[in-house]
N, C-alpha and C. Protein backbone atom coordinates (compact mmCIF):
# COMPACT_ATOMS: atom_id res chain seq x y z
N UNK A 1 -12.27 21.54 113.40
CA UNK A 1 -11.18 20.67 113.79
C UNK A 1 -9.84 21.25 113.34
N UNK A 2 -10.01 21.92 112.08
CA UNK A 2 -8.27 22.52 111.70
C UNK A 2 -7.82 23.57 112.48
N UNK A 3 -9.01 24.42 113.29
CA UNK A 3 -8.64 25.73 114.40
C UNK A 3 -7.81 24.92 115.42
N UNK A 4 -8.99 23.57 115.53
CA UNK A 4 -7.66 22.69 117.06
C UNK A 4 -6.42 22.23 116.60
N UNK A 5 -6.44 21.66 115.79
CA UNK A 5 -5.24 21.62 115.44
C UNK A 5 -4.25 22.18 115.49
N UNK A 6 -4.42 23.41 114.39
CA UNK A 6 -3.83 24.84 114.99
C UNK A 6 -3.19 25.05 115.80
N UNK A 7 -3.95 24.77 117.00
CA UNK A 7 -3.80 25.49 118.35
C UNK A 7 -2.94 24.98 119.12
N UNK A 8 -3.47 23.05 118.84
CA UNK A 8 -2.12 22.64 119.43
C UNK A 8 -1.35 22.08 118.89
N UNK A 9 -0.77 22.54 117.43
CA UNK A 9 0.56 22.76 117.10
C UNK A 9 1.58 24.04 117.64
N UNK A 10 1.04 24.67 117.73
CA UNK A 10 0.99 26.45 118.27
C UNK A 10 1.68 25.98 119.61
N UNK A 11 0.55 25.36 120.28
CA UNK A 11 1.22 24.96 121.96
C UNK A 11 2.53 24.53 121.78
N UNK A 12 2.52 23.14 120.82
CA UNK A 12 3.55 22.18 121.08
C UNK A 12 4.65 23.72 121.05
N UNK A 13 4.58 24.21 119.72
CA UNK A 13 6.14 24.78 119.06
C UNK A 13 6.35 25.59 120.50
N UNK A 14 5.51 26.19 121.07
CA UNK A 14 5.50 27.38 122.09
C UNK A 14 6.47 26.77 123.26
N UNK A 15 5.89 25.11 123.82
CA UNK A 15 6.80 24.32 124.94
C UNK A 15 7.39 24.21 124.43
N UNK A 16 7.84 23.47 122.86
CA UNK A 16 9.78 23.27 122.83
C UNK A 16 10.37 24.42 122.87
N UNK A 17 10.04 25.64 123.13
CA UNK A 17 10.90 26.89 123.02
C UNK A 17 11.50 27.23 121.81
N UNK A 18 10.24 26.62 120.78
CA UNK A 18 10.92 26.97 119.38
C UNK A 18 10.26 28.07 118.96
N UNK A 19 9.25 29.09 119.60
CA UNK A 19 8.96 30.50 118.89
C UNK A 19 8.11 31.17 119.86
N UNK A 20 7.53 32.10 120.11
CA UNK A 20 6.82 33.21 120.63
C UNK A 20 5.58 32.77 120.17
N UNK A 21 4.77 32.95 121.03
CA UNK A 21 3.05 33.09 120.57
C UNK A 21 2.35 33.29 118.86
N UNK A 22 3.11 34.45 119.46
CA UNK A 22 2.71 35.34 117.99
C UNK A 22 3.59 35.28 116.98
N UNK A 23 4.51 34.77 116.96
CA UNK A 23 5.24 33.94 115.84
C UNK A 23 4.90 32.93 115.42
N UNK A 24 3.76 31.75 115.69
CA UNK A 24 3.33 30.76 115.37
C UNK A 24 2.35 30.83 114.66
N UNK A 25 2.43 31.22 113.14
CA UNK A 25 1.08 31.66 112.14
C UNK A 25 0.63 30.37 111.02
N UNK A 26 0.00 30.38 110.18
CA UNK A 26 0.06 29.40 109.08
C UNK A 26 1.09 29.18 108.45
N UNK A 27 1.69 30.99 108.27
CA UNK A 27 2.64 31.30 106.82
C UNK A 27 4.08 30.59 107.82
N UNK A 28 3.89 30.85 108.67
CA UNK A 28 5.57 30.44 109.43
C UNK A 28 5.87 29.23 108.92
N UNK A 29 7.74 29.70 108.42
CA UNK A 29 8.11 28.69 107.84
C UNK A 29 8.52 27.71 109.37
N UNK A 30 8.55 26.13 108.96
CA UNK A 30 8.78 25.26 110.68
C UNK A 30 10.50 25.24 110.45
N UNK A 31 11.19 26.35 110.02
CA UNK A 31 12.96 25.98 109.86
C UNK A 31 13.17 27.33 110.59
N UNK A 32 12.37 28.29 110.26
CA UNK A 32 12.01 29.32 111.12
C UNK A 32 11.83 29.42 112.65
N UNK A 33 10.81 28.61 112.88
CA UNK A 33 10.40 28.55 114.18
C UNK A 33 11.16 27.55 114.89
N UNK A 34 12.31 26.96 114.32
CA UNK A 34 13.24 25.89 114.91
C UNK A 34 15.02 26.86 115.10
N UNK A 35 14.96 28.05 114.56
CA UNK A 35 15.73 29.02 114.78
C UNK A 35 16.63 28.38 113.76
N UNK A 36 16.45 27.68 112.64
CA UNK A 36 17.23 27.17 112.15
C UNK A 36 17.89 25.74 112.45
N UNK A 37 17.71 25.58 113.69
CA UNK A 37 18.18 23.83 114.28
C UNK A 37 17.65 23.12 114.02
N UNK A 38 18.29 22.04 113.21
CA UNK A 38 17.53 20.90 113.05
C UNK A 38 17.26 20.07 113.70
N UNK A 39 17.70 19.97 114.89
CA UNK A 39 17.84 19.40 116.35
C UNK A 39 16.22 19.38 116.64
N UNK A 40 16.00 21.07 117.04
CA UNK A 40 14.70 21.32 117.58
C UNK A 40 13.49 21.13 116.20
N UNK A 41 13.69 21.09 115.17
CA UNK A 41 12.98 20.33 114.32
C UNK A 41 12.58 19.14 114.22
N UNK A 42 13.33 18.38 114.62
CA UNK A 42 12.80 16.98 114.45
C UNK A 42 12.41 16.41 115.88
N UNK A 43 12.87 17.21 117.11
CA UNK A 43 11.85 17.15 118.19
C UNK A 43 10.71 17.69 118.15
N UNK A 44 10.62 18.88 117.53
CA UNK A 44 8.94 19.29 116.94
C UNK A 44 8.21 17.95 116.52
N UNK A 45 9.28 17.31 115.11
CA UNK A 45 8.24 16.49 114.47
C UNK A 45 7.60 14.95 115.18
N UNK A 46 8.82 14.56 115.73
CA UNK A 46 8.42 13.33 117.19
C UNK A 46 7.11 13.49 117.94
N UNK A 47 7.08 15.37 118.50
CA UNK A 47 6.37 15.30 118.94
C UNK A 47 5.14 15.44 118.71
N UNK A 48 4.73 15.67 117.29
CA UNK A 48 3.64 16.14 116.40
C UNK A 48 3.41 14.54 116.32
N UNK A 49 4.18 13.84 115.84
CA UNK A 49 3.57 12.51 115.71
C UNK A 49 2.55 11.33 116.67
N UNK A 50 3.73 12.27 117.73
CA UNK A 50 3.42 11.25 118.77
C UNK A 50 1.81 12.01 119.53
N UNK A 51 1.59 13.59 119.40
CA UNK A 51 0.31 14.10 119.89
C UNK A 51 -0.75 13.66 118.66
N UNK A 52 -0.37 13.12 117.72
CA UNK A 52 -1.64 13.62 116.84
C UNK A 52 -1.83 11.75 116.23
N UNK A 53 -0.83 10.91 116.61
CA UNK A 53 -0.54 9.45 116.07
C UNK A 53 -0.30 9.23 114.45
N UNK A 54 0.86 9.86 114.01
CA UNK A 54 0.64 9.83 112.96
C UNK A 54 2.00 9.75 112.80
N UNK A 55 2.69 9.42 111.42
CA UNK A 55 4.17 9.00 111.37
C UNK A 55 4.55 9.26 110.19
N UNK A 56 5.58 9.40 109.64
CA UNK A 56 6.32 9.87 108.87
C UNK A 56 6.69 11.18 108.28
N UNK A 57 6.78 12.28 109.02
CA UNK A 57 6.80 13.27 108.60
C UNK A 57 8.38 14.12 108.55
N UNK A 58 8.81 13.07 109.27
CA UNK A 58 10.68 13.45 109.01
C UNK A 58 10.93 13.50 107.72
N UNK A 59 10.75 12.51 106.95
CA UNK A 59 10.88 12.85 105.12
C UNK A 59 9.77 14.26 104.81
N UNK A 60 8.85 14.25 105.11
CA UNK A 60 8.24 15.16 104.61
C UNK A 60 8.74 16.48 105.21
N UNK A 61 9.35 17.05 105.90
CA UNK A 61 9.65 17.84 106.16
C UNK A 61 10.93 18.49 106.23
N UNK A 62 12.14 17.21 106.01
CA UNK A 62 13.55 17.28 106.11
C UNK A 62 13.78 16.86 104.92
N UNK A 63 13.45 15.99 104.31
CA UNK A 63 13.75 15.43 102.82
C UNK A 63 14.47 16.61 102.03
N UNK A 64 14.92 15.89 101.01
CA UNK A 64 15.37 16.54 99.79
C UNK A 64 14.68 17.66 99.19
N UNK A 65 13.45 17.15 99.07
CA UNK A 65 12.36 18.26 98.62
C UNK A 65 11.21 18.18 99.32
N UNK A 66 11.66 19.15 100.44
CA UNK A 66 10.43 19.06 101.61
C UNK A 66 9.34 19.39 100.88
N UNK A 67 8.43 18.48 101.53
CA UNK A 67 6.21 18.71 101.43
C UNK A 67 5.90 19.65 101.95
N UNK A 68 6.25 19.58 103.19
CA UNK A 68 5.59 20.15 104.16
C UNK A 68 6.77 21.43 104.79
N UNK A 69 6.28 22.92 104.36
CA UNK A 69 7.68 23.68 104.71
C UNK A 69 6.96 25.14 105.60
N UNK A 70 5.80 24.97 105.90
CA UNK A 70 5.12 25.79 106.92
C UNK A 70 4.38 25.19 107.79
N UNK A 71 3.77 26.06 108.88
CA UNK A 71 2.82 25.58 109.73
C UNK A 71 1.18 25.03 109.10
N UNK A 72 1.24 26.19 108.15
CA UNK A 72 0.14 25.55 107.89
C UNK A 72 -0.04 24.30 106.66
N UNK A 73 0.90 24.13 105.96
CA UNK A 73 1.07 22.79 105.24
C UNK A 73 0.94 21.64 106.84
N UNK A 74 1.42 21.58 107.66
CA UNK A 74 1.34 20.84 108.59
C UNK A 74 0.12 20.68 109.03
N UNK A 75 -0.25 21.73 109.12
CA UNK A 75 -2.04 21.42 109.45
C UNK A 75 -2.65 20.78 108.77
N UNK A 76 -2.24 21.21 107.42
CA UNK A 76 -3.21 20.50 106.26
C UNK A 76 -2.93 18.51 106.32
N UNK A 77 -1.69 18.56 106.65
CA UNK A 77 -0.96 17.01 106.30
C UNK A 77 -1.94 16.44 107.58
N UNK A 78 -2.07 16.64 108.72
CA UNK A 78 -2.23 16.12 110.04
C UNK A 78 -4.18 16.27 109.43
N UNK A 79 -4.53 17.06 109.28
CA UNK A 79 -6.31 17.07 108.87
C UNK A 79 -6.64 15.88 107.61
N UNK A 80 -5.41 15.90 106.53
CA UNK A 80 -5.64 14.65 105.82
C UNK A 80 -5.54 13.46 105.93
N UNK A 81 -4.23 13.30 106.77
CA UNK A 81 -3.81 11.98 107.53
C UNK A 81 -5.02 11.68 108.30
N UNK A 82 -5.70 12.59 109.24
CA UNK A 82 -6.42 12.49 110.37
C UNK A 82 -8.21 12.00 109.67
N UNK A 83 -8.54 12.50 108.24
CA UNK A 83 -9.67 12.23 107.92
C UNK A 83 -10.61 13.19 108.34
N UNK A 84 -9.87 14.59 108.82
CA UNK A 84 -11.12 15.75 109.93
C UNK A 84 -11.09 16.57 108.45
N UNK A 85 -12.10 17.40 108.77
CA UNK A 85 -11.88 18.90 108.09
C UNK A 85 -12.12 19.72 109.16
């Protein structure tokens, strides 16, 4: 279940036109793959919420002291939230 995940986080970032294929790894930071915009960041995170039903991850990721500051912390948050391994 964390490979799918993966995969379609990978998709999502790929349609907002926030990175290249092969720029979408675990280690990638998501401020990175948003070219720096926070714009296209928090449309990432809307849309992570809204594919996977899960909510609050604007603090966790924009906050003061972001949680969540790669792709693959995101995986991990969405597999715990979600109850999969």
């Amino acid at each position: 279940m964390r490979a799918y995940i993966f995969e379609e986080l990978k998709s999502i970032v790929v349609n907002l036109g926030g990175a290249d294929t092969a720029n979408v790894t675990e280690s990638a930071g998501l401020a990175d793959l948003g070219g720096g915009d926070e714009m296209k960041i928090i449309e990432l995170i809307m849309k992570v919420e809204e594919e996977f039903g899960i909510t609050g991850l604007q603090e966790l990721v924009l906050g003061r002291i972001p949680k969540i500051q790669t792709v693959g912390d995101l995986v991990d948050y969405i597999v715990s939230e979600k109850g999969v391994s």
